[in-house]
Every structure is written in structure tokens, then in C-alpha cells.
PDB file of N, CA and C in Angstrom:
ATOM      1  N   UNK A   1     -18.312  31.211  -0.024  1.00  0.00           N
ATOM      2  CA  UNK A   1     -18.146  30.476   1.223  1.00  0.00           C
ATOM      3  C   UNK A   1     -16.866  30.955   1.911  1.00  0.00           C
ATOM      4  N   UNK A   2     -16.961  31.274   3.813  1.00  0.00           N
ATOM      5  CA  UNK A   2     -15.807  31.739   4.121  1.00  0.00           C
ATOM      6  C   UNK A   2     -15.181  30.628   4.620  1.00  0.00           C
ATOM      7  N   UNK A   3     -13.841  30.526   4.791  1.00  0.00           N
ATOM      8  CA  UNK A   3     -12.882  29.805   5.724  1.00  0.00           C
ATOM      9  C   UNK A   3     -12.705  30.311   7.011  1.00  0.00           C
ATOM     10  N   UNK A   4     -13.041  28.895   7.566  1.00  0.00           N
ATOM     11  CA  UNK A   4     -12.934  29.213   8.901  1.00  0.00           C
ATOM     12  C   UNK A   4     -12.066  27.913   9.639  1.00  0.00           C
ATOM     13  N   UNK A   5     -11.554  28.139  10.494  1.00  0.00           N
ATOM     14  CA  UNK A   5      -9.766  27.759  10.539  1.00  0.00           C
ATOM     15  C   UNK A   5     -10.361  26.771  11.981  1.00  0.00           C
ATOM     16  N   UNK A   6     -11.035  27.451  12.260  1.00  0.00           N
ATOM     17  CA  UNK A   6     -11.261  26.434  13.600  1.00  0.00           C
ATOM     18  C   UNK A   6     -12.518  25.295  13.017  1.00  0.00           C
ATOM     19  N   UNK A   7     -13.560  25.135  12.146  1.00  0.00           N
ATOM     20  CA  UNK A   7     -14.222  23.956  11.334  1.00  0.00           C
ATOM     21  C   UNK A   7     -13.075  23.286  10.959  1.00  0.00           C
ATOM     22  N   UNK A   8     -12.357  24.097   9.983  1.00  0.00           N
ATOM     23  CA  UNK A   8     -11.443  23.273   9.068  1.00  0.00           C
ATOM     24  C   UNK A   8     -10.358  22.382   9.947  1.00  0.00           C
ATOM     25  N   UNK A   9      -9.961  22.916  11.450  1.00  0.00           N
ATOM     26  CA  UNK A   9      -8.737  21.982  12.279  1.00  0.00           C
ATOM     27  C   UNK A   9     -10.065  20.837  12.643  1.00  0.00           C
ATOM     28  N   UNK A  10     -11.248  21.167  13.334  1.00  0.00           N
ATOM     29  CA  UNK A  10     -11.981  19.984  13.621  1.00  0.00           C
ATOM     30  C   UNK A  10     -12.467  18.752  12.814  1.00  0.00           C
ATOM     31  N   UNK A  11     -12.467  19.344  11.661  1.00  0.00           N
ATOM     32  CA  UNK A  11     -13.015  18.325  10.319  1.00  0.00           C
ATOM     33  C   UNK A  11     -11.620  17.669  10.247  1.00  0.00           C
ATOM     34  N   UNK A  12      -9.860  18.182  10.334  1.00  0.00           N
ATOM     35  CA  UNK A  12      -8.890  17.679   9.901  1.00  0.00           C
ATOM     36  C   UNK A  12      -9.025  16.515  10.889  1.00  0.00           C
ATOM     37  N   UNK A  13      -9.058  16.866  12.174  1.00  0.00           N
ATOM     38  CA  UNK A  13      -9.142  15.670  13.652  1.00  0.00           C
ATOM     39  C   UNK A  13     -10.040  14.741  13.255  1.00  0.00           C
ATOM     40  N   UNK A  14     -11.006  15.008  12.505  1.00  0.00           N
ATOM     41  CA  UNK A  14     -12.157  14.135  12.532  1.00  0.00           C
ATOM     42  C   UNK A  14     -11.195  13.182  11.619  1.00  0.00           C
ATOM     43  N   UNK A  15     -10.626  13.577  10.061  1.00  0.00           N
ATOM     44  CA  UNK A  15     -10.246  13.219   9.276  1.00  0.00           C
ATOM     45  C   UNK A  15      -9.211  12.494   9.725  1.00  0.00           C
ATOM     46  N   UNK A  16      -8.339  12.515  10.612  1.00  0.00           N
ATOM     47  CA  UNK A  16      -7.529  11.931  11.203  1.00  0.00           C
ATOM     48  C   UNK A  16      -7.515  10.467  12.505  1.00  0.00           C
ATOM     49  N   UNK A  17      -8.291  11.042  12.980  1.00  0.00           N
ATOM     50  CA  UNK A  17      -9.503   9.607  14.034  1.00  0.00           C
ATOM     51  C   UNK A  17      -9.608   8.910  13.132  1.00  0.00           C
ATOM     52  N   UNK A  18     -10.682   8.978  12.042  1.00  0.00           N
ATOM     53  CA  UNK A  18     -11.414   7.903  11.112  1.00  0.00           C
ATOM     54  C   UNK A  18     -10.292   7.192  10.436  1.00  0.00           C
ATOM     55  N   UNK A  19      -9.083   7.776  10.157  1.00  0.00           N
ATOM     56  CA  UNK A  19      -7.882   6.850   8.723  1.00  0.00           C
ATOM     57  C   UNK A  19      -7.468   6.304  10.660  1.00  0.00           C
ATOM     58  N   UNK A  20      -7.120   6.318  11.924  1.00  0.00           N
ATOM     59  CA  UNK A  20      -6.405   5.542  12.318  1.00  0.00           C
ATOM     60  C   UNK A  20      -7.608   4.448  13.287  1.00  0.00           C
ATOM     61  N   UNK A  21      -9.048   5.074  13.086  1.00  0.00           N
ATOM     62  CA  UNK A  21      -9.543   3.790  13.484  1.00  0.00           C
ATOM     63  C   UNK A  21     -10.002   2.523  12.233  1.00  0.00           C
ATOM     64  N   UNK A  22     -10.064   3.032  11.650  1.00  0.00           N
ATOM     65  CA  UNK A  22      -9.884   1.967  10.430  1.00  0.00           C
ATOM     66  C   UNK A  22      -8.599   1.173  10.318  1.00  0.00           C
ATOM     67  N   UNK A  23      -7.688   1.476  10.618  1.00  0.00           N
ATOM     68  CA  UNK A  23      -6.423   0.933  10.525  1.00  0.00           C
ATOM     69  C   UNK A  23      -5.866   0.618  11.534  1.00  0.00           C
ATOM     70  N   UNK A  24      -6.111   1.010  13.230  1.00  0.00           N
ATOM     71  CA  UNK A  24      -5.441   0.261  13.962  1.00  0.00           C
ATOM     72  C   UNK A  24      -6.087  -1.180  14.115  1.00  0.00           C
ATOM     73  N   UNK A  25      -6.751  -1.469  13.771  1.00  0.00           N
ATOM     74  CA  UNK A  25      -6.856  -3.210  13.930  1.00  0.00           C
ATOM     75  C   UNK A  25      -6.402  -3.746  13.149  1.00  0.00           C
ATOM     76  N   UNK A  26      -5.915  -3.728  12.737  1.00  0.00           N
ATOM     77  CA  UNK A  26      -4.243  -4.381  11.500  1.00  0.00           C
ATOM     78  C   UNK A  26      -3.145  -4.821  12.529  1.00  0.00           C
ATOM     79  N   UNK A  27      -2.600  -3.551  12.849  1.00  0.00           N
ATOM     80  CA  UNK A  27      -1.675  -3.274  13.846  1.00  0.00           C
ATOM     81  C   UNK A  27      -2.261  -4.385  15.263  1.00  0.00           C
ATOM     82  N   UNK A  28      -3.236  -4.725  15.769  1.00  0.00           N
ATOM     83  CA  UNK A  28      -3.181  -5.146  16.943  1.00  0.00           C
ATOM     84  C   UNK A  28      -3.236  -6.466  16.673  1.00  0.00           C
ATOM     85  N   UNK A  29      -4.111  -6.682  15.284  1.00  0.00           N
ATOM     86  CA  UNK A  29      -4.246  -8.106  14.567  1.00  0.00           C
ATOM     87  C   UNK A  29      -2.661  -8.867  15.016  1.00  0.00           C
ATOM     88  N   UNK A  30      -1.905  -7.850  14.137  1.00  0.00           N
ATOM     89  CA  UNK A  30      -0.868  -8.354  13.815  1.00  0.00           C
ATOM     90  C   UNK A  30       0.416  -8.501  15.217  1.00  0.00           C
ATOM     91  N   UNK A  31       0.079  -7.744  16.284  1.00  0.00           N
ATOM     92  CA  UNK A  31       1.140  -7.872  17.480  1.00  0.00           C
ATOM     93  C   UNK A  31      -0.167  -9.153  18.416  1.00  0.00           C
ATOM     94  N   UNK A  32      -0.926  -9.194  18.060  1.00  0.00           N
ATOM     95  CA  UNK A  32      -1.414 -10.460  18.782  1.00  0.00           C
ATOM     96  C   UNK A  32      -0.915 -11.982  17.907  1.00  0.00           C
ATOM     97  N   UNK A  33      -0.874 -11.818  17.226  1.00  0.00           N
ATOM     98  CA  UNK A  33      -0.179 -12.911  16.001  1.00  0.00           C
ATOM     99  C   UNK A  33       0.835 -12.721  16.499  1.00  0.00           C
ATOM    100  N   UNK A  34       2.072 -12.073  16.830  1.00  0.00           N
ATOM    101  CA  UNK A  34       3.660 -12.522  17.072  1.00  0.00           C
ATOM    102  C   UNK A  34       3.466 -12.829  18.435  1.00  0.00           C
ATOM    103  N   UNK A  35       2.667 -12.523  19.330  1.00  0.00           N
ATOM    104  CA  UNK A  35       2.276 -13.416  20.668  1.00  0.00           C
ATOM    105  C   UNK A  35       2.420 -14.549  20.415  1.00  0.00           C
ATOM    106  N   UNK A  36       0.775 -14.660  19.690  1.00  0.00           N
ATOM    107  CA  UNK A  36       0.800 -16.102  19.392  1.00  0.00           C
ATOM    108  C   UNK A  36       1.606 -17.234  18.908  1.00  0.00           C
ATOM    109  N   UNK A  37       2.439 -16.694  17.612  1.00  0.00           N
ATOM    110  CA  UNK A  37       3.557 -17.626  17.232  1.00  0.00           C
ATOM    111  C   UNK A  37       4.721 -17.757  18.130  1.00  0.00           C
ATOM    112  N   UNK A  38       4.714 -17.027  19.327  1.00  0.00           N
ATOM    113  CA  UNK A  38       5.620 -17.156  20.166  1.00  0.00           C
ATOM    114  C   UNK A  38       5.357 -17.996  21.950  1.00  0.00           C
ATOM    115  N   UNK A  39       4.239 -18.129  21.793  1.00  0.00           N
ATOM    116  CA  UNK A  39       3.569 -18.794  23.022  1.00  0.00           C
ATOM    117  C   UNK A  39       4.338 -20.069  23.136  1.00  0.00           C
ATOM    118  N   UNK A  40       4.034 -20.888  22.444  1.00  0.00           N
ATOM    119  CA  UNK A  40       4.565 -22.309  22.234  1.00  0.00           C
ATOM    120  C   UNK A  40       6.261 -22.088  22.804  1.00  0.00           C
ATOM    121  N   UNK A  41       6.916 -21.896  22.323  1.00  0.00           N
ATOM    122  CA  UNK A  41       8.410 -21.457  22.237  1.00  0.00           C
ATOM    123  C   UNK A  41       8.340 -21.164  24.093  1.00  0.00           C
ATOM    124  N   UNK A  42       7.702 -20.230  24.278  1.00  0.00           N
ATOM    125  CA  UNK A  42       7.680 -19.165  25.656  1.00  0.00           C
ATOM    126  C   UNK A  42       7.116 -20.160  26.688  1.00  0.00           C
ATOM    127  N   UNK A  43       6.143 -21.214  26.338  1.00  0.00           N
ATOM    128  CA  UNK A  43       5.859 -21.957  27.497  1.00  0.00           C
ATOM    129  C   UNK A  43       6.897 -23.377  27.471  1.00  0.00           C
ATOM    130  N   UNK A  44       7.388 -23.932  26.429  1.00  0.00           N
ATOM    131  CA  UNK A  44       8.521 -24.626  26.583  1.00  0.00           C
ATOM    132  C   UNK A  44       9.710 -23.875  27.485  1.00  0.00           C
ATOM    133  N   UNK A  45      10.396 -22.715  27.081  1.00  0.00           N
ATOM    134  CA  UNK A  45      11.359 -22.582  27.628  1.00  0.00           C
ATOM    135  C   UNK A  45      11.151 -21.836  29.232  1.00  0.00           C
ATOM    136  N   UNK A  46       9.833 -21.842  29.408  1.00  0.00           N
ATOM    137  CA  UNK A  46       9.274 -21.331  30.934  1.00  0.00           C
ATOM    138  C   UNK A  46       9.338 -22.471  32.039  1.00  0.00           C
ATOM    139  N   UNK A  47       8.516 -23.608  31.046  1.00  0.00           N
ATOM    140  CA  UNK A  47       8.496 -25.019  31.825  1.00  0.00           C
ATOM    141  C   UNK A  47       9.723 -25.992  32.017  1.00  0.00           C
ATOM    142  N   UNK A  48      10.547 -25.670  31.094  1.00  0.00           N
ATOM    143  CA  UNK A  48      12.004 -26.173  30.813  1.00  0.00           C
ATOM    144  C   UNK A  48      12.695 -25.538  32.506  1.00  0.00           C
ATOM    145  N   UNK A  49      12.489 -24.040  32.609  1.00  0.00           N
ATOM    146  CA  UNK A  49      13.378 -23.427  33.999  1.00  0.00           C
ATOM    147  C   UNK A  49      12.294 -24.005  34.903  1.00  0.00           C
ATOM    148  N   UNK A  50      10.876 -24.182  34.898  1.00  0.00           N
ATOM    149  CA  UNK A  50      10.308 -24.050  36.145  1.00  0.00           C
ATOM    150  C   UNK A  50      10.914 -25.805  36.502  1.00  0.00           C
ATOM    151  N   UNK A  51      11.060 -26.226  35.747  1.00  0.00           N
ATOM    152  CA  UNK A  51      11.191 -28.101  35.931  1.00  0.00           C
ATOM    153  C   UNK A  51      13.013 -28.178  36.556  1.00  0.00           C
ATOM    154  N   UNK A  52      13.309 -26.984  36.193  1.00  0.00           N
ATOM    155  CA  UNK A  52      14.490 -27.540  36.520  1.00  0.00           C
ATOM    156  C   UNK A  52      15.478 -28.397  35.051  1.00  0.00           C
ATOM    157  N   UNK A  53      15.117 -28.031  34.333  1.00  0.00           N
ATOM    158  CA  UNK A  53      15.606 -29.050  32.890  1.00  0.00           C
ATOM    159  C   UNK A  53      16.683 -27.993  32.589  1.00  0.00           C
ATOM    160  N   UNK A  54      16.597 -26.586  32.334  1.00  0.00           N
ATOM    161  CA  UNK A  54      17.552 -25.640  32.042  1.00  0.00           C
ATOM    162  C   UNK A  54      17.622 -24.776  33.127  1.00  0.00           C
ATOM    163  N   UNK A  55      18.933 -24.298  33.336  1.00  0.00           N
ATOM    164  CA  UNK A  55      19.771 -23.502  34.554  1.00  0.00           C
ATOM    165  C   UNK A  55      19.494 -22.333  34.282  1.00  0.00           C
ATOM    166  N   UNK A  56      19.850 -21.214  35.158  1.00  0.00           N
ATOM    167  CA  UNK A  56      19.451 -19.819  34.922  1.00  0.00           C
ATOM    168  C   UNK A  56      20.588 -19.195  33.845  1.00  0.00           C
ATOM    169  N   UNK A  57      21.457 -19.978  33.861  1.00  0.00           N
ATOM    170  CA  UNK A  57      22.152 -19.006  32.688  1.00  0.00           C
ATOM    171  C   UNK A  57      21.687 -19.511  31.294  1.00  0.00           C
ATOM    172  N   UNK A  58      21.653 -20.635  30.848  1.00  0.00           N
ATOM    173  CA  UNK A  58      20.676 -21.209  29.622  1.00  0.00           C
ATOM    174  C   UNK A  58      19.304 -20.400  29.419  1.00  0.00           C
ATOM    175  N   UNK A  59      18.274 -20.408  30.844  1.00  0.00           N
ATOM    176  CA  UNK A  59      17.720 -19.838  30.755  1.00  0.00           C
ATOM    177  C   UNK A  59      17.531 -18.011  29.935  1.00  0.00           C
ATOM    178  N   UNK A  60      18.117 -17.341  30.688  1.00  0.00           N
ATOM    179  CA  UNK A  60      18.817 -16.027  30.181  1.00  0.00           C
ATOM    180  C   UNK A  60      18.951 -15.916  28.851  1.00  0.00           C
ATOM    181  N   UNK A  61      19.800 -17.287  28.300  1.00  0.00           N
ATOM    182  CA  UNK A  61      20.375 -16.983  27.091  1.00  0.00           C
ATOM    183  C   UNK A  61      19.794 -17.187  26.081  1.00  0.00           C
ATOM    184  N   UNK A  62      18.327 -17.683  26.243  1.00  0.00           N
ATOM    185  CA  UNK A  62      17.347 -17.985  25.471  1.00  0.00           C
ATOM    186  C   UNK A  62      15.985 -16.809  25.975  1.00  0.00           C
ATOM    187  N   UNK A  63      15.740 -16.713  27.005  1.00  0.00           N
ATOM    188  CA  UNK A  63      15.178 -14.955  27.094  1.00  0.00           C
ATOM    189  C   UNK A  63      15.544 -14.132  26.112  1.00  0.00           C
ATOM    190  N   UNK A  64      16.811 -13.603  25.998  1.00  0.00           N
ATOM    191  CA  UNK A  64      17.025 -13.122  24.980  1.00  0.00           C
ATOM    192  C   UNK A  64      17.531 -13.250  23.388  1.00  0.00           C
ATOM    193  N   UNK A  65      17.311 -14.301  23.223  1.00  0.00           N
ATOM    194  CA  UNK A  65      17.176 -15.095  21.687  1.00  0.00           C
ATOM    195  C   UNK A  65      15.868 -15.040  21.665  1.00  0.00           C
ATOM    196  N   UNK A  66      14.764 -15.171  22.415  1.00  0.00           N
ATOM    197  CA  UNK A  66      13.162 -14.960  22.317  1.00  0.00           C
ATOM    198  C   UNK A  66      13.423 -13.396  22.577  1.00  0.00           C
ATOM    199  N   UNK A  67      13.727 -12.356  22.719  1.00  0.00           N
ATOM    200  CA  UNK A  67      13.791 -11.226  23.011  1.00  0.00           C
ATOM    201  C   UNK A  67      13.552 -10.601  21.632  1.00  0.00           C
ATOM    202  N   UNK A  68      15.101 -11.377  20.724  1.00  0.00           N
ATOM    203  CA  UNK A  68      15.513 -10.596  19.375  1.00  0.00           C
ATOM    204  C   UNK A  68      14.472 -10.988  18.343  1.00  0.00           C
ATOM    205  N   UNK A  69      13.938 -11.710  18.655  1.00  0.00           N
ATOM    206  CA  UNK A  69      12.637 -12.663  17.753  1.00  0.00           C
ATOM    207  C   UNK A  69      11.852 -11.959  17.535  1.00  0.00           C
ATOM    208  N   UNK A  70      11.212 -11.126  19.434  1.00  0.00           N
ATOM    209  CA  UNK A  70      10.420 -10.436  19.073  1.00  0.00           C
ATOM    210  C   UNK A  70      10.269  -9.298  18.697  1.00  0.00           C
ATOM    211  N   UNK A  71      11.330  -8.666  19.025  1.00  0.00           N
ATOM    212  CA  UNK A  71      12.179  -7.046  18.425  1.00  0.00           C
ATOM    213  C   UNK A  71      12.087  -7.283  17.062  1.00  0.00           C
ATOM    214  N   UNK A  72      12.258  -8.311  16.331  1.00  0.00           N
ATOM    215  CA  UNK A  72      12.503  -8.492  14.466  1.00  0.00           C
ATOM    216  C   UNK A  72      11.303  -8.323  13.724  1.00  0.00           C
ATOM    217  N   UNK A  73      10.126  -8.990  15.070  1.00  0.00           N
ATOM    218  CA  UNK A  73       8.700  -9.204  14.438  1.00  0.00           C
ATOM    219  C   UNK A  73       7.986  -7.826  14.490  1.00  0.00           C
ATOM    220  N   UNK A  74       8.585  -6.706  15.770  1.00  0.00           N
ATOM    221  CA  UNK A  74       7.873  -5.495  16.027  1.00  0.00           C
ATOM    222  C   UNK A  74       8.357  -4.792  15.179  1.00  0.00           C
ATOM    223  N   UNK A  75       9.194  -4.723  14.470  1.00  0.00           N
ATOM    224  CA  UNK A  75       9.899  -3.854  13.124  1.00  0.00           C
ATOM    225  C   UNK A  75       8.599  -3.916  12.487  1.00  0.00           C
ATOM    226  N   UNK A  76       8.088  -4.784  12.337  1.00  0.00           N
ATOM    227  CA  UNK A  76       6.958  -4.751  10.678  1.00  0.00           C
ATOM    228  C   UNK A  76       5.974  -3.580  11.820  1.00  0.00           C
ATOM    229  N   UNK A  77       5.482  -3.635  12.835  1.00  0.00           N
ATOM    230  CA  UNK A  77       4.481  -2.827  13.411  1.00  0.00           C
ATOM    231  C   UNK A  77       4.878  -1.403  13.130  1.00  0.00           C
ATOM    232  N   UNK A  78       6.121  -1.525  13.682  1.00  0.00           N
ATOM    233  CA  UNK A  78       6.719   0.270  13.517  1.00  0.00           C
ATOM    234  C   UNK A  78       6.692   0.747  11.983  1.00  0.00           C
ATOM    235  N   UNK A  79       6.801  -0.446  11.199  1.00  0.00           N
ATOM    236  CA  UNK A  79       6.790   0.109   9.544  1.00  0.00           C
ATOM    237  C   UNK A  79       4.893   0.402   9.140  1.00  0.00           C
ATOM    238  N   UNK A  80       4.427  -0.649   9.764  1.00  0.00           N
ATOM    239  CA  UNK A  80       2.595  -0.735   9.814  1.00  0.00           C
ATOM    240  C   UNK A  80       1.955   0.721  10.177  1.00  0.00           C
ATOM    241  N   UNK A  81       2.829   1.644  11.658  1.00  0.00           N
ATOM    242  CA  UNK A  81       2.275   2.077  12.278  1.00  0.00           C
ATOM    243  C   UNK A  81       2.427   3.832  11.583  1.00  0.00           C
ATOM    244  N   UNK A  82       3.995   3.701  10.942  1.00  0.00           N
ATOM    245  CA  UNK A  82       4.634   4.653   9.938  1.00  0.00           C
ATOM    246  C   UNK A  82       3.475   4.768   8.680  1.00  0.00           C
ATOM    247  N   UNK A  83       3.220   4.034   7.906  1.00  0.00           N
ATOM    248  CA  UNK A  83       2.083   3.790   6.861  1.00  0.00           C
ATOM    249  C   UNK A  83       1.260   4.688   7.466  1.00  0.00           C
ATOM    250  N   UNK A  84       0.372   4.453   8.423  1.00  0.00           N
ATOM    251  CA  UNK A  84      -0.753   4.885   9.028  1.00  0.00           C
ATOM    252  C   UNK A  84      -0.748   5.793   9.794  1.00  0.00           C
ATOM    253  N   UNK A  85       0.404   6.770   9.846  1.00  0.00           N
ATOM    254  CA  UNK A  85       0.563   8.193  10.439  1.00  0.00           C
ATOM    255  C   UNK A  85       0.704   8.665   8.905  1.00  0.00           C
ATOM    256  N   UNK A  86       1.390   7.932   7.749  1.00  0.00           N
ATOM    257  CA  UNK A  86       1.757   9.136   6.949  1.00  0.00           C
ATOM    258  C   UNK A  86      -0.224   9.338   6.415  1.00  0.00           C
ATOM    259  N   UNK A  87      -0.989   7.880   6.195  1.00  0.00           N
ATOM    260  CA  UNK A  87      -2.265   8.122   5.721  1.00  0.00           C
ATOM    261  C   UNK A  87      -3.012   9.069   6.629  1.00  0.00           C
ATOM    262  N   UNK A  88      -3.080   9.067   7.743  1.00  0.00           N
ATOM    263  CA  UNK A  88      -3.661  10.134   8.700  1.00  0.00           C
ATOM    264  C   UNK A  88      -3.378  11.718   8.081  1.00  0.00           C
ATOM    265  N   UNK A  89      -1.847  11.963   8.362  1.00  0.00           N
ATOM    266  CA  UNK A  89      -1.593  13.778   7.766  1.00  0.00           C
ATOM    267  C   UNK A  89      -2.196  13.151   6.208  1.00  0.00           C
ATOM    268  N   UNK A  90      -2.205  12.631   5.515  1.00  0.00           N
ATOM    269  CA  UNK A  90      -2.973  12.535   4.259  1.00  0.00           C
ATOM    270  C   UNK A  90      -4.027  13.094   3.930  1.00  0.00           C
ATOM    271  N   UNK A  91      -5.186  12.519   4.671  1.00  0.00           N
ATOM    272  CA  UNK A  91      -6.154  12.836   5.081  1.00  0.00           C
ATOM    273  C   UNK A  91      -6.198  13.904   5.426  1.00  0.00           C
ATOM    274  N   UNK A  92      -5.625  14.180   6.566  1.00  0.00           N
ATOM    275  CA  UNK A  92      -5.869  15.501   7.310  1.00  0.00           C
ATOM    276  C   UNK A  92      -5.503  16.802   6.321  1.00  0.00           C
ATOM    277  N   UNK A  93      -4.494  16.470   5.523  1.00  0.00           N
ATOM    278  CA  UNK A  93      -3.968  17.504   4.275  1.00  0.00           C
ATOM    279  C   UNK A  93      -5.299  17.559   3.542  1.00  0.00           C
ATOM    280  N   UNK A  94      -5.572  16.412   3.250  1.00  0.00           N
ATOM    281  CA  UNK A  94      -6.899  16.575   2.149  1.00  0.00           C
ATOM    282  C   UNK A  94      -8.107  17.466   2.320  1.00  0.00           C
ATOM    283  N   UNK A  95      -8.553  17.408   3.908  1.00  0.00           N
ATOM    284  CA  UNK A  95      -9.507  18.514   4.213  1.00  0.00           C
ATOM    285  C   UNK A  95      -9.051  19.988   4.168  1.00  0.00           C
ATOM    286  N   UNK A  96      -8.111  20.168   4.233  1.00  0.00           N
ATOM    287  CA  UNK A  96      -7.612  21.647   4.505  1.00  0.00           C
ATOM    288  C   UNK A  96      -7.484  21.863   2.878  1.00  0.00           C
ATOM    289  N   UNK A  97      -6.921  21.289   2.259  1.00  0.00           N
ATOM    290  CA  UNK A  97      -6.737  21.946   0.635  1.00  0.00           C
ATOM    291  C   UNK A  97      -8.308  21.483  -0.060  1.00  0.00           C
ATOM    292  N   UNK A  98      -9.064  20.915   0.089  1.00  0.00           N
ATOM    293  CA  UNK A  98     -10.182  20.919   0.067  1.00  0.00           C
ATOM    294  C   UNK A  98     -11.325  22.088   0.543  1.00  0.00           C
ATOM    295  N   UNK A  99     -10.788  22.448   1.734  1.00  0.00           N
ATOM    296  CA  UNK A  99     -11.606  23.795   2.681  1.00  0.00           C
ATOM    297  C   UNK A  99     -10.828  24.766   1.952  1.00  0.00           C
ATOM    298  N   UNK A 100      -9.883  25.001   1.730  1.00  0.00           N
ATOM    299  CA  UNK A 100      -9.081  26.407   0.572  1.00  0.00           C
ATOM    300  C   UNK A 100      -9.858  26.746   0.101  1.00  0.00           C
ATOM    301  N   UNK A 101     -10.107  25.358  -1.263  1.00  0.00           N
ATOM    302  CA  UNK A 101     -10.407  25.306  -2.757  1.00  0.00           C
ATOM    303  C   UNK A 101     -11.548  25.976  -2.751  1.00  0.00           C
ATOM    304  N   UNK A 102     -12.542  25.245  -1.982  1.00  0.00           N
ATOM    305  CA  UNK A 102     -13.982  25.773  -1.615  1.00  0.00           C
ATOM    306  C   UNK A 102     -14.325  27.256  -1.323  1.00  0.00           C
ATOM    307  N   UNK A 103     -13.183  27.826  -0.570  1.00  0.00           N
ATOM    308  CA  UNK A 103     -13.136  29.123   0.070  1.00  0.00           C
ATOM    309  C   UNK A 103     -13.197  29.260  -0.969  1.00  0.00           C
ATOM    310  N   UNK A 104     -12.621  29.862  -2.116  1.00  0.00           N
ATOM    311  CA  UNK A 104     -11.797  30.284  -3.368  1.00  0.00           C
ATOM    312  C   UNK A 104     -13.626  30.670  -3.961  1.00  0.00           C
TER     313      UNK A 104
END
């Protein structure tokens, strides 16, 4: 069997699509969940300025205390999203030393 470099990059792409569509719905699962646990919080302190109950600098200063909340919660995505690039070249490694072996 010969190697052929242009099958073997298309099978790697293929190999690479399939590990991140399997796995990005984790990732969206999970940034719709820090929405959610943050809604409540976000429509209090929205209705709090629209009412007039807190001033624009209170306001502000809780924008960004809900800011750092959500910056703390997107760390786990960027670590989620790291996982699932290194499984992708995984994959994608696996077809190519696989297409070698075969050559051989």
C-alpha cells in the first residue's frame, strides 16, 4: 500500500472535525451554565440602577465584581477548550502514524 500525503492530511481533518464536534457541546453546555448562574445577580443589579436604588458609581463597581466572576468561571472553558485541541492533534497524530505503519 502507497502513502499518499494528500488522503492522509484529509482523513487527519476529518479526524480532527469529529474529536471537536463531539466535544464542543461540553464547552457551550458549560458557558451557558455561567450565564445562567449569573442571570439572577445581573437582573438584580440591572433593576437596582434602572429603579434608581444604586448610583452609577455603585453601579460600575459591581459591573465589575460581576465582570471578575465571570472571567474566573471562563478559566475552566479555556482549560475545557485546551483538553480538546490537545485531543484533536491526538487524533489527527493517530491517522498519520497509522497511514506510515500501513505504508510500511
Amino acid at each position: 500500500m502507497g502513502f499518499d500525503i494528500n488522503t492522509v492530511l484529509n482523513d487527519m481533518a476529518k479526524a480532527i472535525k469529529d474529536e471537536v464536534k463531539v466535544n464542543i457541546g461540553d464547552i457551550k453546555e458549560y458557558a451557558d451554565k455561567i450565564l445562567e448562574n449569573e442571570k439572577e445577580s445581573l437582573e438584580e443589579l440591572g433593576q437596582a440602577r434602572v429603579s434608581g436604588e444604586i448610583d452609577d458609581e455603585t453601579f460600575e463597581r459591581e459591573v465589575e465584581r460581576e465582570k471578575k466572576v465571570v472571567e474566573a468561571e471562563l478559566l475552566t472553558i479555556r482549560i475545557m477548550t485546551k483538553a480538546l485541541a490537545q485531543k484533536a492533534v491526538n487524533a489527527a497524530i493517530d491517522v498519520f502514524v497509522k497511514a506510515v505503519k500501513l505504508a510500511i
